[in-house]
Protein backbone atom coordinates (compact mmCIF):
# COMPACT_ATOMS: atom_id res chain seq x y z
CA UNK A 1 -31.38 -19.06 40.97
CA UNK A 2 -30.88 -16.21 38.90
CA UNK A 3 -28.34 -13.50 38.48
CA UNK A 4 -28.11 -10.11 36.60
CA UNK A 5 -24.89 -9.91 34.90
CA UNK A 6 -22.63 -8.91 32.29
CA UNK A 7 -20.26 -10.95 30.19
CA UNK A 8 -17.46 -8.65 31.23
CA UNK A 9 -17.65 -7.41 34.82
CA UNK A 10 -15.15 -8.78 36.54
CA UNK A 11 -17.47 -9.10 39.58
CA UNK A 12 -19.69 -11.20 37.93
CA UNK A 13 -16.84 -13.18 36.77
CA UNK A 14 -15.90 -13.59 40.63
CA UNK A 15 -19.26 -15.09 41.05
CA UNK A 16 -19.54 -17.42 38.39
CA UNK A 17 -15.93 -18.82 38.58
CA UNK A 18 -16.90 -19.60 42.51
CA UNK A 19 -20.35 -20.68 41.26
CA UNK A 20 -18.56 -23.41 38.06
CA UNK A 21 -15.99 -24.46 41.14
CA UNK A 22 -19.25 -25.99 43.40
CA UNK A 23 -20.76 -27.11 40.42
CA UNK A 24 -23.71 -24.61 40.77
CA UNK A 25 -23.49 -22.16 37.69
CA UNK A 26 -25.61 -24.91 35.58
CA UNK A 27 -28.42 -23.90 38.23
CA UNK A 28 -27.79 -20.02 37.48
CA UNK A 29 -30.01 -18.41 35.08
CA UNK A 30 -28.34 -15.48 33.34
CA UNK A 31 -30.23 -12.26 33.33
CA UNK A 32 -29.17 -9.33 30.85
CA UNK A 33 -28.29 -6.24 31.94
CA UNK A 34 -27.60 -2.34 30.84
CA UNK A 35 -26.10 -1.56 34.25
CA UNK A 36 -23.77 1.73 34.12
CA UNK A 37 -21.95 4.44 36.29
CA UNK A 38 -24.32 6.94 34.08
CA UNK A 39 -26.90 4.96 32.33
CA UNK A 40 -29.05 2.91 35.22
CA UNK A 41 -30.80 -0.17 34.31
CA UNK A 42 -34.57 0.29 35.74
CA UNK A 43 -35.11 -3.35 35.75
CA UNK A 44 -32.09 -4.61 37.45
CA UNK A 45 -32.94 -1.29 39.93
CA UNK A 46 -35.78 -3.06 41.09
CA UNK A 47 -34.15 -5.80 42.60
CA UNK A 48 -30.88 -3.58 43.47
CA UNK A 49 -31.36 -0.05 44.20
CA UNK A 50 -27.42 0.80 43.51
CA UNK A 51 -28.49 -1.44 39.78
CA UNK A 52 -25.28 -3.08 39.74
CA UNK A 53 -24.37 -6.36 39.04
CA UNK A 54 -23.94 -8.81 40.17
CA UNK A 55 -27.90 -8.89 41.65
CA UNK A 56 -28.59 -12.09 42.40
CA UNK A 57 -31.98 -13.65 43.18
CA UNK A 58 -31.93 -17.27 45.13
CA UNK A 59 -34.30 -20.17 44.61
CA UNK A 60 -36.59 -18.61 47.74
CA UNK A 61 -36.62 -14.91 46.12
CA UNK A 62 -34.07 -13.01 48.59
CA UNK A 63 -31.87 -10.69 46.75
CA UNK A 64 -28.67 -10.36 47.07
CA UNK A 65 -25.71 -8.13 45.87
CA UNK A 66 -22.57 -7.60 45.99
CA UNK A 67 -20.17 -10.48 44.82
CA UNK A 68 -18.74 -10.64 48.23
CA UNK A 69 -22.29 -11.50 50.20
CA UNK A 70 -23.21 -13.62 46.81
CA UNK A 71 -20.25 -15.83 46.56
CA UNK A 72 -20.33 -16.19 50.40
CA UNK A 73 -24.03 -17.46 49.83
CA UNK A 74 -23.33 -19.91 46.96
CA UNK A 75 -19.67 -21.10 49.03
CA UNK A 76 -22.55 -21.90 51.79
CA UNK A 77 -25.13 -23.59 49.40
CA UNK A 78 -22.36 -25.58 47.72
CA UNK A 79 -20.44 -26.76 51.00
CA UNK A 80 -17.69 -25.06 49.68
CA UNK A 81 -14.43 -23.90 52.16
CA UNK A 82 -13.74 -20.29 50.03
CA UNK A 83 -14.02 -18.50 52.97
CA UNK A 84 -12.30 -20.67 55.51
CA UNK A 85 -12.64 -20.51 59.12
CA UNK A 86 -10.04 -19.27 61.73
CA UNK A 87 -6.83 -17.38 60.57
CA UNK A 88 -7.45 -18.77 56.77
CA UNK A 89 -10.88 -16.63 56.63
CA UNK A 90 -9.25 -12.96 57.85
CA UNK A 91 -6.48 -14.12 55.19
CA UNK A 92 -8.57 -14.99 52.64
CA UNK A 93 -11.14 -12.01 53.19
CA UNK A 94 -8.01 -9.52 53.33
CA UNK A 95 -7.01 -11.07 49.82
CA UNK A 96 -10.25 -10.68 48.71
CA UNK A 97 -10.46 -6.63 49.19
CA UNK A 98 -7.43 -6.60 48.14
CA UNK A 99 -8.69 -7.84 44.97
CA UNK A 100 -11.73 -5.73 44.82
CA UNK A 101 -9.81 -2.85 45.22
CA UNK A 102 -7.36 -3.37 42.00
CA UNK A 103 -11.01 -4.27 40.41
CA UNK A 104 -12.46 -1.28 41.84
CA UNK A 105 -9.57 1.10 41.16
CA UNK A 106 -9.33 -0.21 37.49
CA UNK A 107 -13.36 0.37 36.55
CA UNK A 108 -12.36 4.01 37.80
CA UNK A 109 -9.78 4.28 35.63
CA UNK A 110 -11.21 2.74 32.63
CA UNK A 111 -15.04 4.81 33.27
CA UNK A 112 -12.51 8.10 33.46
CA UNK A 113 -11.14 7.17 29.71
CA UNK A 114 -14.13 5.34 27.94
CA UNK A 115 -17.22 7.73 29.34
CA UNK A 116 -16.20 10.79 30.53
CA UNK A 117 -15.90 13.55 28.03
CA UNK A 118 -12.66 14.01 26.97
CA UNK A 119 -12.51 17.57 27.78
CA UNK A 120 -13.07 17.28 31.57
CA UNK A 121 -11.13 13.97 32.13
CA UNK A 122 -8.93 14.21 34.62
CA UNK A 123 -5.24 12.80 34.39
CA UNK A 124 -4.21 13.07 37.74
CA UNK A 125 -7.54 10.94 39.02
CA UNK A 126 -6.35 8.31 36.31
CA UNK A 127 -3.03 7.93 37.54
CA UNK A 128 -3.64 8.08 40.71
CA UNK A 129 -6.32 4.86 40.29
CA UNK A 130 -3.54 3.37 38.13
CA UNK A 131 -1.21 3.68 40.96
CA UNK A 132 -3.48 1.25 43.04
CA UNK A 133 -3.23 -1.13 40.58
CA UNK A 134 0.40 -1.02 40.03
CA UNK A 135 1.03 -1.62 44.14
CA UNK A 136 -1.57 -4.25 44.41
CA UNK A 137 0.02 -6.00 41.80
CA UNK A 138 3.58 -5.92 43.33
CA UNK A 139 2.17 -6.88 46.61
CA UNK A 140 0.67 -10.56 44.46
CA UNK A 141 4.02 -10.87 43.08
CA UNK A 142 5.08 -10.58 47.14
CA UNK A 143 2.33 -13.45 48.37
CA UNK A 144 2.98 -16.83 48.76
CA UNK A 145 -0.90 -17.97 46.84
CA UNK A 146 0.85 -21.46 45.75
CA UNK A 147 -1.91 -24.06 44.95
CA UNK A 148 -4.59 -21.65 47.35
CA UNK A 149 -8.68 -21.77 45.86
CA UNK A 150 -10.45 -19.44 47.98
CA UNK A 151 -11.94 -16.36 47.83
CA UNK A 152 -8.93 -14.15 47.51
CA UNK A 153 -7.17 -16.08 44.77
CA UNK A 154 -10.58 -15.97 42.84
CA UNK A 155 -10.62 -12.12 43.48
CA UNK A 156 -7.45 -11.71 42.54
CA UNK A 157 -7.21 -13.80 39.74
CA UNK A 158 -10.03 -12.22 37.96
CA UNK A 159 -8.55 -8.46 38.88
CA UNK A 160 -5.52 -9.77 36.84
CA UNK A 161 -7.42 -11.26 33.95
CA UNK A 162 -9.76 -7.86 33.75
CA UNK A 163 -6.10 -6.16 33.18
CA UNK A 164 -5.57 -8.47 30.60
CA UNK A 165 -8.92 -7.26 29.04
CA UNK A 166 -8.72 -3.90 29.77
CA UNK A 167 -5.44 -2.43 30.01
CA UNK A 168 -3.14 -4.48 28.12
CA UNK A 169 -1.04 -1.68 27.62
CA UNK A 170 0.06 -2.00 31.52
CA UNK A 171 2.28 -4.81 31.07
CA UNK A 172 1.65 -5.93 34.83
CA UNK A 173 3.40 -9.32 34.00
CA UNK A 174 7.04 -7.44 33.62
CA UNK A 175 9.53 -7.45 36.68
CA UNK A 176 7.02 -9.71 38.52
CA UNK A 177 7.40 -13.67 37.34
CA UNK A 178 6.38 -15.31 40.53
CA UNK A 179 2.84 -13.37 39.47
CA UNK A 180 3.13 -14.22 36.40
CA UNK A 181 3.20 -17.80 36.77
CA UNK A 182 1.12 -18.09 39.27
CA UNK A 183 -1.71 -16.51 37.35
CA UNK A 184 -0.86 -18.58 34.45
CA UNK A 185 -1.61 -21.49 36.68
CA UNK A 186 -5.36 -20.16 37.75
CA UNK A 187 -6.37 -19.46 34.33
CA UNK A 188 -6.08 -22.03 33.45
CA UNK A 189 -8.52 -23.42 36.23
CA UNK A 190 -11.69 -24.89 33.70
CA UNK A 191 -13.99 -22.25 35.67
CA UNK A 192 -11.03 -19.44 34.79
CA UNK A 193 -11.96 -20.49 31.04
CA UNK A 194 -15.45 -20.52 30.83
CA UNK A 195 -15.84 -17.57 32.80
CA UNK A 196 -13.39 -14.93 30.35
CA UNK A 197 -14.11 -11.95 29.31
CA UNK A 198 -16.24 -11.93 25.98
CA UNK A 199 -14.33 -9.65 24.04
C-alpha cells in the first residue's frame, strides 16, 4: 500500500493515526508530495485528479482519496470498529464532519494568510472561517468523547492538534477544560505521537 502525503496535513494525519491504531502504517509506503490550493502536483494528479492528499493506492492498485473513504478502507482491512454500526456509526460519522469541517475551515483560513497576496486578502473571509473553528470547538468542549476511539475522536483530535500547529495564537484551550483534558488524553495516544506535525 502506498499513500501520497505530507508530514503536515492534518488529513493525512487522520489516516495514519487510524492506520498506526490497526497496526497497518508499517505496510504504508510514504509517497512525497507538492500538493497545493495553487501549485498542483502532476504526479500525485495522476492518481487524483483534485491532486490532494491523502491519495492512496491499495495492494491491488485501486485509488482512493479522501481520508474519509481511505480510513473507512484501512478500518475494513484491519477489522477495525472506527466506524461502528447502528446509532454509534451516524454518531461517529457526524463527529467526523464535524471534524473535517474545523480542518477544512482552518486550511481556509491559514491559505487566506500564508498564500494569498497580502493586498487582496480578505479579513472578513478569515474571520468568518475562524468563526467555524471557534463554534466547533465549544461544541467538543459540549460532547461527552470520554475514553471513545473512532472515527470522530480521530478527526477531531487531529483538527485540535493542527490548531496547535497552526494557530497557536487562538488559545482554543481557554474557557473550555473538559476539551482541554480530553485532548490531552488522545495525544497522548502512541499513534497521536508518531503521527505530529513535523514542524
Amino acid at each position: 500500500m502506498k499513500i501520497y502525503h505530507s508530514p503536515n496535513s492534518p488529513f493525512v494525519r487522520k489516516v495514519m493515526v487510524v492506520a498506526h491504531e490497526l497496526d497497518l502504517a508499517g505496510r504504508i509506503e510514504r509517497l512525497p508530495s507538492a500538493v497545493g490550493p495553487v501549485r498542483r502536483d502532476a504526479t500525485v494528479r495522476r492518481d487524483n485528479p483534485l491532486g490532494q492528499v491523502p491519495t492512496f493506492i491499495a495492494d491491488d492498485g485501486a485509488v482512493l482519496y479522501d481520508s474519509r473513504v481511505i480510513c473507512e478502507y484501512l478500518d475494513a482491512l484491519g477489522g477495525g470498529s472506527f466506524f461502528g454500526s447502528g446509532t454509534a456509526r451516524w454518531r461517529n460519522l457526524t463527529d467526523a464532519a464535524l471534524g473535517d469541517g474545523l480542518l477544512g475551515a482552518a486550511l481556509l483560513a491559514r491559505y487566506e494568510a500564508m498564500l494569498r497576496p497580502e493586498t487582496l486578502r480578505w479579513a472578513d473571509w478569515s474571520r468568518g472561517q475562524l468563526e467555524k473553528v471557534v463554534d466547533v470547538v465549544d461544541r467538543v468542549e459540549a460532547m461527552e468523547l470520554g475514553a471513545r476511539l473512532d472515527i470522530g475522536t480521530v478527526t477531531v483530535a487531529c483538527g485540535l492538534g493542527y490548531l496547535d500547529f497552526r494557530f497557536p495564537d487562538l488559545d482554543w484551550r481557554a474557557g473550555r477544560p473538559r476539551a482541554t483534558a480530553w485532548y490531552a488524553g488522545f495525544a497522548q495516544r502512541p499513534s497521536m505521537m508518531a503521527t505530529a506535525p513535523a514542524g
